[in-house]
C-alpha atoms as a PDB file:
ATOM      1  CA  UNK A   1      -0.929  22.065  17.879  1.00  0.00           C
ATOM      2  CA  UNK A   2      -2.356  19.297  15.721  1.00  0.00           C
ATOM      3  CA  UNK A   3       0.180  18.580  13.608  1.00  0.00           C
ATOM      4  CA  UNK A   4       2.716  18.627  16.614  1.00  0.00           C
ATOM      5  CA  UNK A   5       0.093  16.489  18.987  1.00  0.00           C
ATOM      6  CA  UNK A   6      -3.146  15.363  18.388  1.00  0.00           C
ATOM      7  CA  UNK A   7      -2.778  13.991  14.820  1.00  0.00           C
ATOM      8  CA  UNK A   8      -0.227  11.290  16.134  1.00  0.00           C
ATOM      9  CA  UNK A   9      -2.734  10.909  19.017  1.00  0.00           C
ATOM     10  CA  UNK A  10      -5.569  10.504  16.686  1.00  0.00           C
ATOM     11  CA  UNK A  11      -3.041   8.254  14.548  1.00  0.00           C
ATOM     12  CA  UNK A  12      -2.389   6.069  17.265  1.00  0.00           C
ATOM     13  CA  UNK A  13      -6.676   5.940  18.869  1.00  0.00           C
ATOM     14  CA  UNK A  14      -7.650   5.155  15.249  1.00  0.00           C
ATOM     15  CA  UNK A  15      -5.258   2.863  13.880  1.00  0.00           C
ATOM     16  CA  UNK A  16      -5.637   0.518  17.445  1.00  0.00           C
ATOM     17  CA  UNK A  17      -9.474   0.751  17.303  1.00  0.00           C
ATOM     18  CA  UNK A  18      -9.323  -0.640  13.213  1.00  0.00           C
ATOM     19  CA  UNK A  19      -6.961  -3.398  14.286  1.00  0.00           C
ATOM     20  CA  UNK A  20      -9.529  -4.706  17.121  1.00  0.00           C
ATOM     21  CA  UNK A  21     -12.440  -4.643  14.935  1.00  0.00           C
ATOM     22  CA  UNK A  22     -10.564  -5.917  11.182  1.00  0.00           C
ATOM     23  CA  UNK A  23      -8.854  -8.909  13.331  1.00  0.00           C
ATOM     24  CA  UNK A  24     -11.126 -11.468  11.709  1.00  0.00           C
ATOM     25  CA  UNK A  25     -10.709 -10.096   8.346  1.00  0.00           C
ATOM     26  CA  UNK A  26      -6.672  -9.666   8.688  1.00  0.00           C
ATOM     27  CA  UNK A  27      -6.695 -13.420   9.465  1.00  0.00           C
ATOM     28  CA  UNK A  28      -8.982 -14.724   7.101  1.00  0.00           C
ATOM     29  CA  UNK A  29      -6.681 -12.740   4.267  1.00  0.00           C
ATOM     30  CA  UNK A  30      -3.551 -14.043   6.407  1.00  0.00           C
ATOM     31  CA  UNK A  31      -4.501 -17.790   5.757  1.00  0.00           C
ATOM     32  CA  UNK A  32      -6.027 -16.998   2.683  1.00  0.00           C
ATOM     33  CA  UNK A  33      -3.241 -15.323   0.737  1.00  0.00           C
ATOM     34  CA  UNK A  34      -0.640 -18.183   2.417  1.00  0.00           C
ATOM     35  CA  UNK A  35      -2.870 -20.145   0.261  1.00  0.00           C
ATOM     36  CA  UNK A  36      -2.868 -18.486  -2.681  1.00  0.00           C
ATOM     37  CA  UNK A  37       0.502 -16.982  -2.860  1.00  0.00           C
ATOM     38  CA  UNK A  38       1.836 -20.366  -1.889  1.00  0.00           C
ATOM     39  CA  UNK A  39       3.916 -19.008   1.001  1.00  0.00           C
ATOM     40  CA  UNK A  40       4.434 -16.089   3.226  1.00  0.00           C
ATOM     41  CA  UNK A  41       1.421 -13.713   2.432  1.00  0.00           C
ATOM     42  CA  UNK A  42       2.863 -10.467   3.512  1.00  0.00           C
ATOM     43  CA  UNK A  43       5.107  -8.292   1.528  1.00  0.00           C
ATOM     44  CA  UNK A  44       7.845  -6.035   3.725  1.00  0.00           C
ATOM     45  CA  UNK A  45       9.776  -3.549   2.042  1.00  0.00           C
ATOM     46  CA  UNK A  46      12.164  -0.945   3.368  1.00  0.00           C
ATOM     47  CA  UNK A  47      10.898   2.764   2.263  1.00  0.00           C
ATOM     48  CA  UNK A  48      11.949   6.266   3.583  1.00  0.00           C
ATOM     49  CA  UNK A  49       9.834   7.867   6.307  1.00  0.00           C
ATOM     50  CA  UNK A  50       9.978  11.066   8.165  1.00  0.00           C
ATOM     51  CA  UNK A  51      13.365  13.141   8.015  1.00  0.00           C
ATOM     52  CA  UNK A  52      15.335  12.813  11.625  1.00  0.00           C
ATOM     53  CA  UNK A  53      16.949  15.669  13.448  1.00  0.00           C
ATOM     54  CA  UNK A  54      20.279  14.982  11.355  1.00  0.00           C
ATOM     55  CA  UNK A  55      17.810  15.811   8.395  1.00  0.00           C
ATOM     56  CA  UNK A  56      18.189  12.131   6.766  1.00  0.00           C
ATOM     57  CA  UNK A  57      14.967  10.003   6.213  1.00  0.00           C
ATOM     58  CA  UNK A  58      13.903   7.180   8.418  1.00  0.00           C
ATOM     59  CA  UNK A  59      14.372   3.897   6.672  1.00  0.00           C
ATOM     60  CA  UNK A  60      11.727   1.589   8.003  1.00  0.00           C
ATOM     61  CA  UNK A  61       9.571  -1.531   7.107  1.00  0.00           C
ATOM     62  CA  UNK A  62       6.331  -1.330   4.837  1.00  0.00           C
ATOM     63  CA  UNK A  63       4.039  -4.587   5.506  1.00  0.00           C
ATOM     64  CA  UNK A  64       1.546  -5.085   2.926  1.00  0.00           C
ATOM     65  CA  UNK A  65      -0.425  -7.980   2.140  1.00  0.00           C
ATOM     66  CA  UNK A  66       1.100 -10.024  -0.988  1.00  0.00           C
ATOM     67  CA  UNK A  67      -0.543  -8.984  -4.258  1.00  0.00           C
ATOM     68  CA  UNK A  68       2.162 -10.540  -6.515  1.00  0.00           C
ATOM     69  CA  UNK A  69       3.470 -14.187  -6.786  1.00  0.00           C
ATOM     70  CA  UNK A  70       7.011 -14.716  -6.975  1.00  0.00           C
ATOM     71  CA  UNK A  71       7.370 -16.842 -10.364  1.00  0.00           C
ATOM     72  CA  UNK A  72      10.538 -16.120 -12.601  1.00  0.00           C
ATOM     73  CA  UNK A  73      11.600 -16.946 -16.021  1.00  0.00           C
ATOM     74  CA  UNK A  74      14.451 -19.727 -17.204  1.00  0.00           C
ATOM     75  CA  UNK A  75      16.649 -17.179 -16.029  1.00  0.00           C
ATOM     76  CA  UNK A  76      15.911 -16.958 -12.777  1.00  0.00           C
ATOM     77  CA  UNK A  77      14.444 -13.158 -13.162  1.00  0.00           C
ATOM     78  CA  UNK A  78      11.487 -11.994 -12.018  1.00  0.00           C
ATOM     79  CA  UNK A  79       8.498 -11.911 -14.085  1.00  0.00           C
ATOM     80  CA  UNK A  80       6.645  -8.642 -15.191  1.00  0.00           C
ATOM     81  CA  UNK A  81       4.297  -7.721 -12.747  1.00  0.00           C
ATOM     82  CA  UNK A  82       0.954  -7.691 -15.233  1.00  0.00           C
ATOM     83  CA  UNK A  83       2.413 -11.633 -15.007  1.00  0.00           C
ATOM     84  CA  UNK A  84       2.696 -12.139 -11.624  1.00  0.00           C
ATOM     85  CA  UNK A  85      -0.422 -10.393  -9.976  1.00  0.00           C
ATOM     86  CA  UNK A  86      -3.203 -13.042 -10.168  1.00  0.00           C
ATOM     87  CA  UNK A  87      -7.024 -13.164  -9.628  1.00  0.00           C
ATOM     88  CA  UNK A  88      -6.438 -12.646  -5.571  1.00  0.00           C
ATOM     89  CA  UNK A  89      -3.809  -9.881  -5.876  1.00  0.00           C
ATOM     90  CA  UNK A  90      -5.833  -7.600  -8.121  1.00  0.00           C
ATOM     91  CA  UNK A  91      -8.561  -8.369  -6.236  1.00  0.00           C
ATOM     92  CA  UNK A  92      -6.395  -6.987  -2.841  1.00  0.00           C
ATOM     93  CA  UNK A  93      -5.169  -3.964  -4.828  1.00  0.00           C
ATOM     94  CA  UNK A  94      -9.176  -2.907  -6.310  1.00  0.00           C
ATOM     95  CA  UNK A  95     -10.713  -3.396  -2.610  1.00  0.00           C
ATOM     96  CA  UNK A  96      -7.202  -2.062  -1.365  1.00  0.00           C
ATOM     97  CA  UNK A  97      -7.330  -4.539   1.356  1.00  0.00           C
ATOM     98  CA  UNK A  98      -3.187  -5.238   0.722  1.00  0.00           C
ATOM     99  CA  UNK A  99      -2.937  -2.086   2.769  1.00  0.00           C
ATOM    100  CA  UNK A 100      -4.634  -3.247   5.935  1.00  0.00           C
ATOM    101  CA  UNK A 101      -0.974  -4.935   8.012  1.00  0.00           C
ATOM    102  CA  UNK A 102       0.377  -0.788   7.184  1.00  0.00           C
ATOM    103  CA  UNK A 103      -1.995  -0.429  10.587  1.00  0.00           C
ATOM    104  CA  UNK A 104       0.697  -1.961  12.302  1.00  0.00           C
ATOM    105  CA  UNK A 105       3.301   0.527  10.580  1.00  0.00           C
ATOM    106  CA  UNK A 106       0.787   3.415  12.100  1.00  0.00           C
ATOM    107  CA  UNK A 107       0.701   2.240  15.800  1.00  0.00           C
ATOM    108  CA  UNK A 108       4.670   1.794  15.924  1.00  0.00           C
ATOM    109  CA  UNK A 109       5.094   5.367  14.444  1.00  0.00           C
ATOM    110  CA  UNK A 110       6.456   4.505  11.003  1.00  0.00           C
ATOM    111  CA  UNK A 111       3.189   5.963   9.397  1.00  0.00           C
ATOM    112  CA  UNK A 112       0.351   8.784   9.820  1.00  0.00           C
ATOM    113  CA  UNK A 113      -3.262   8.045   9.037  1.00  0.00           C
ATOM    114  CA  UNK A 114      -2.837  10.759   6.470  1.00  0.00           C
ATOM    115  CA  UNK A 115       0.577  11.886   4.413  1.00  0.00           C
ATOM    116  CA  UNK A 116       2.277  11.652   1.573  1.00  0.00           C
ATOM    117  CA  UNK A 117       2.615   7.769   0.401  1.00  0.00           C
ATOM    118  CA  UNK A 118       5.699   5.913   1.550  1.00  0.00           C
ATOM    119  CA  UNK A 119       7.591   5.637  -2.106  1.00  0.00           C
ATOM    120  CA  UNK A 120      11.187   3.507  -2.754  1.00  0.00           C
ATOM    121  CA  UNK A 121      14.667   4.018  -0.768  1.00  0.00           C
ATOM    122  CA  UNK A 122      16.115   4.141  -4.537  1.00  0.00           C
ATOM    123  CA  UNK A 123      13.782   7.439  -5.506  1.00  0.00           C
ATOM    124  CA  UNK A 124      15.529   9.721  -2.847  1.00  0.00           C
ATOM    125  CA  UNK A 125      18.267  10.488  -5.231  1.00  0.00           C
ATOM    126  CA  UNK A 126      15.870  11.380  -8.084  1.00  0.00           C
ATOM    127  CA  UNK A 127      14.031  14.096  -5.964  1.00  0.00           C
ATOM    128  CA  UNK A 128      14.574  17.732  -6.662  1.00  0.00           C
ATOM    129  CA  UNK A 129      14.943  19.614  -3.060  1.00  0.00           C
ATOM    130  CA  UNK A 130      11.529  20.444  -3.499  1.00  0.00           C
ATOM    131  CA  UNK A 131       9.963  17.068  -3.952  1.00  0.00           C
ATOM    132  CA  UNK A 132      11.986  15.990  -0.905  1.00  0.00           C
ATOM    133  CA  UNK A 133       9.988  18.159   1.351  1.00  0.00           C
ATOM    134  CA  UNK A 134       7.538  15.323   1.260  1.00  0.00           C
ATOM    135  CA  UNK A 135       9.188  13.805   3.883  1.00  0.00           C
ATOM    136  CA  UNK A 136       9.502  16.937   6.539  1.00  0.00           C
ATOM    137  CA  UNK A 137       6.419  14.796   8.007  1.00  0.00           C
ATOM    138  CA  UNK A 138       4.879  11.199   8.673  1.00  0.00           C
ATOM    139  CA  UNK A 139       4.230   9.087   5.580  1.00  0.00           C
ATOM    140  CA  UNK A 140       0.481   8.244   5.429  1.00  0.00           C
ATOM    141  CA  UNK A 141      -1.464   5.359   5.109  1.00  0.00           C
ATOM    142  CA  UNK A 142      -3.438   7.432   2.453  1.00  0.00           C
ATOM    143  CA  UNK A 143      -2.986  11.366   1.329  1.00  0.00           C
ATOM    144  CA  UNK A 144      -4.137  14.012  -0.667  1.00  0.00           C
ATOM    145  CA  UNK A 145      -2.500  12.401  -3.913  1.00  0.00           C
ATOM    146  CA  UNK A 146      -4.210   9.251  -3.312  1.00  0.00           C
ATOM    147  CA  UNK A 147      -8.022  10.862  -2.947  1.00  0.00           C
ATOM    148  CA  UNK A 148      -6.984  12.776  -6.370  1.00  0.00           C
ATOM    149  CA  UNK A 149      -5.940  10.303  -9.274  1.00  0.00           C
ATOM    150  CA  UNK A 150      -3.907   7.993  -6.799  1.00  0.00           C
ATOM    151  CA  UNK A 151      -1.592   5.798  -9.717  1.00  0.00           C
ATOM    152  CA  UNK A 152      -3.852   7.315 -12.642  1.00  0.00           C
ATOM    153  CA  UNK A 153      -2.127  10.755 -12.209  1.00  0.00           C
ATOM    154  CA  UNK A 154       1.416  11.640 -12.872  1.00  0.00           C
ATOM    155  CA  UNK A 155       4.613  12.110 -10.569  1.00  0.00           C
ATOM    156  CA  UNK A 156       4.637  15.218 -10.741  1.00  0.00           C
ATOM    157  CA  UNK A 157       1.091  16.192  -9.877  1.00  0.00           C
ATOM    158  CA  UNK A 158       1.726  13.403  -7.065  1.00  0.00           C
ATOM    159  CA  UNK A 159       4.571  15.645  -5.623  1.00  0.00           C
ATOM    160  CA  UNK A 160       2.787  18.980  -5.820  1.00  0.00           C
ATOM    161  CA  UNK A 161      -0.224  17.437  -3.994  1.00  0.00           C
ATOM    162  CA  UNK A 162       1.849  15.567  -1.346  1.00  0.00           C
ATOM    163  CA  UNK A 163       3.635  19.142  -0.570  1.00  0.00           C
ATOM    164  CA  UNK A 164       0.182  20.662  -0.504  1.00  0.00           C
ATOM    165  CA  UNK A 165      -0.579  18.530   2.136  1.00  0.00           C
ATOM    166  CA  UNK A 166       3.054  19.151   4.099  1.00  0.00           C
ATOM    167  CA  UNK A 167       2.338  22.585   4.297  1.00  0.00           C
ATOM    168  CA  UNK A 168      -1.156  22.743   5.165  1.00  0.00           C
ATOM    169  CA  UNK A 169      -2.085  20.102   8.155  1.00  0.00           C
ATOM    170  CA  UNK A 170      -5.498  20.601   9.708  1.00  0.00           C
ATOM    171  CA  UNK A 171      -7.396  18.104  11.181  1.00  0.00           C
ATOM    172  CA  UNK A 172     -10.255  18.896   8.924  1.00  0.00           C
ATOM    173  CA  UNK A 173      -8.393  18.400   6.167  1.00  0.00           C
ATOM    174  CA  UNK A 174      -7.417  14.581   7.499  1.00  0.00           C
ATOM    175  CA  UNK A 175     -10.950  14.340   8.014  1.00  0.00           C
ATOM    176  CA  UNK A 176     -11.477  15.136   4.327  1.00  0.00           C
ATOM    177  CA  UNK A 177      -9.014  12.882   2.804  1.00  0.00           C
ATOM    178  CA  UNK A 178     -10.157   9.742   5.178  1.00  0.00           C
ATOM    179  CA  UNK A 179     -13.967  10.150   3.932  1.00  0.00           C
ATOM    180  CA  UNK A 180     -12.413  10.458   0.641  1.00  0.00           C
ATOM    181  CA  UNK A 181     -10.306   7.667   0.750  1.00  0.00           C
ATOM    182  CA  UNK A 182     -13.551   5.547   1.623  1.00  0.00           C
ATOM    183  CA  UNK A 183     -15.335   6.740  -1.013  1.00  0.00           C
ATOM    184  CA  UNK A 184     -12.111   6.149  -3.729  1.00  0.00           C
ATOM    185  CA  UNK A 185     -11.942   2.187  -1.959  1.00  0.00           C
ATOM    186  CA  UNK A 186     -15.906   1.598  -3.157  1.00  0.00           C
ATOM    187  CA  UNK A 187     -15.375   3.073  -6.424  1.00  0.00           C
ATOM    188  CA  UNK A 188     -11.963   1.433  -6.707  1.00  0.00           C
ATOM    189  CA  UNK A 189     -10.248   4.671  -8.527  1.00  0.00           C
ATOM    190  CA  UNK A 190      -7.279   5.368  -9.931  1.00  0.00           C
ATOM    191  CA  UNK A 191      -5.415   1.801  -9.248  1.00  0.00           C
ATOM    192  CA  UNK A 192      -3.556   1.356 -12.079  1.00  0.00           C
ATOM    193  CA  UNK A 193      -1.950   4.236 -14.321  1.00  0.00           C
ATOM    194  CA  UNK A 194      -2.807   4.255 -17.769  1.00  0.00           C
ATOM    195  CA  UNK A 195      -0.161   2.177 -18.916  1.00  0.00           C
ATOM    196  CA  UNK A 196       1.138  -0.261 -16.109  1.00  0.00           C
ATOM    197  CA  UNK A 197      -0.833  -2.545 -13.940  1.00  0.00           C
ATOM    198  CA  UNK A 198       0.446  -0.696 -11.090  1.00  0.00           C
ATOM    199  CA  UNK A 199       2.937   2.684 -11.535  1.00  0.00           C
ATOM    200  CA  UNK A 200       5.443   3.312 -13.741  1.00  0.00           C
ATOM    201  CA  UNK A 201       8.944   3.805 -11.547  1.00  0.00           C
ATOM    202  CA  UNK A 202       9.400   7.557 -10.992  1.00  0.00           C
ATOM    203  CA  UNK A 203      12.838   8.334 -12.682  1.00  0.00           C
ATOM    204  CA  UNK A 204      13.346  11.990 -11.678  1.00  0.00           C
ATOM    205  CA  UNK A 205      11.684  15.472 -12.731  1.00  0.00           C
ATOM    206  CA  UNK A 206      12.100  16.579 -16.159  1.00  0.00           C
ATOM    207  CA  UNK A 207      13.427  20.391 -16.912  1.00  0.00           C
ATOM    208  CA  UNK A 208      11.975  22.298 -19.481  1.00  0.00           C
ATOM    209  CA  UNK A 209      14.837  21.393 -21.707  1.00  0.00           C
ATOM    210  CA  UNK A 210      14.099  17.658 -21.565  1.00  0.00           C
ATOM    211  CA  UNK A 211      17.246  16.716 -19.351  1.00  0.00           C
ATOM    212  CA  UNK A 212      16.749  15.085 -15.942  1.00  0.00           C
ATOM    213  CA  UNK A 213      16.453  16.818 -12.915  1.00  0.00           C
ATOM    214  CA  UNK A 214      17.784  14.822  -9.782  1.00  0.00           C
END
């Protein structure tokens, strides 16, 4: 009954009510990262939500706050990221304020409060069948991977904890993971992994034999 009702419901009272009272803030950081990202301040990527009836995922739009410039070498390529996010971007990714706009994503359905994290369109490929059980339900705003290591733990351990939460939706356990997720944003855990300013791209599950599993 929760999963099927009352958690979009809950989605839907919650995610309003936070828009209403963060307005000031989401326009301070509006003009403020136009400023210091010199242009548009949000960041909108396509990424795979919940599976339809013909069993394919949702493609739908991510909108983030801007944590990354867009500078590029003499070749016109993108820089690293470690050169691109400045003073203001890691400052958006330690408070975790870039996340605020996915509100919007949460009142027009795309996300849940709570759920496995929205990844890339190009990792759906690289899943096992397992993995892609993630998305029998709502991407979340934050999940049980995210109030357990977040981008300091692996993929895999990711995965196992995202399909521990897909098979066991209570609203207590949503409860849970929000205080959680509070308590992760003032202690700032877990946003970087240990060797990339942000995550390391997920290239598919290993077998025990070393070869990749996709």
């Amino acid at each position: 009954m929760y999963a099927g009702f009352f958690k979009r419901f809950l989605d839907l009272i919650l995610s309003l009510s936070a828009l209403m009272v963060l307005s000031p803030v989401l326009i301070a950081l509006t003009v403020t990262g136009t400023v210091a990202m010199a242009g548009n301040p949000f960041f909108v990527q396509p990424r795979p939500g919940k599976k339809g009836k013909d069993g394919k995922e949702k493609i739908f739009h991510l909108i983030k706050f801007r944590t990354m410039n867009n500078k590029r070498d003499a070749q016109g390529r993108l820089l690293p990221d470690e050169e691109r996010l400045n003073g203001y971007g890691k400052f958006l990714r330690s408070t975790s304020l870039d996340e605020l706009p996915e509100l919007i994503n949460i009142v027009l359905g795309d996300l849940s409060l709570c759920g496995p994290r929205p990844l890339l369109v190009r990792y759906l490929d690289r899943y096992t069948e397992e993995q892609r059980h993630r998305h029998d339900v709502r991407p979340g705003l934050t999940g049980l991977a995210q109030v357990n290591g977040r981008n300091a733990i692996s993929w895999e351990e990711k995965f196992k904890l995202d399909l521990e939460y897909v098979n066991h939706i209570t609203f207590l356990g949503d409860v849970k993971i929000i205080l959680a997720t509070v308590r992760s944003v003032f202690r700032r855990d877990g946003i970087s992994s240990g060797t990339s300013a942000t995550m390391e791209e997920f290239m598919g599950t290993r077998q025990k034999d070393g070869t990749e599993r996709e």
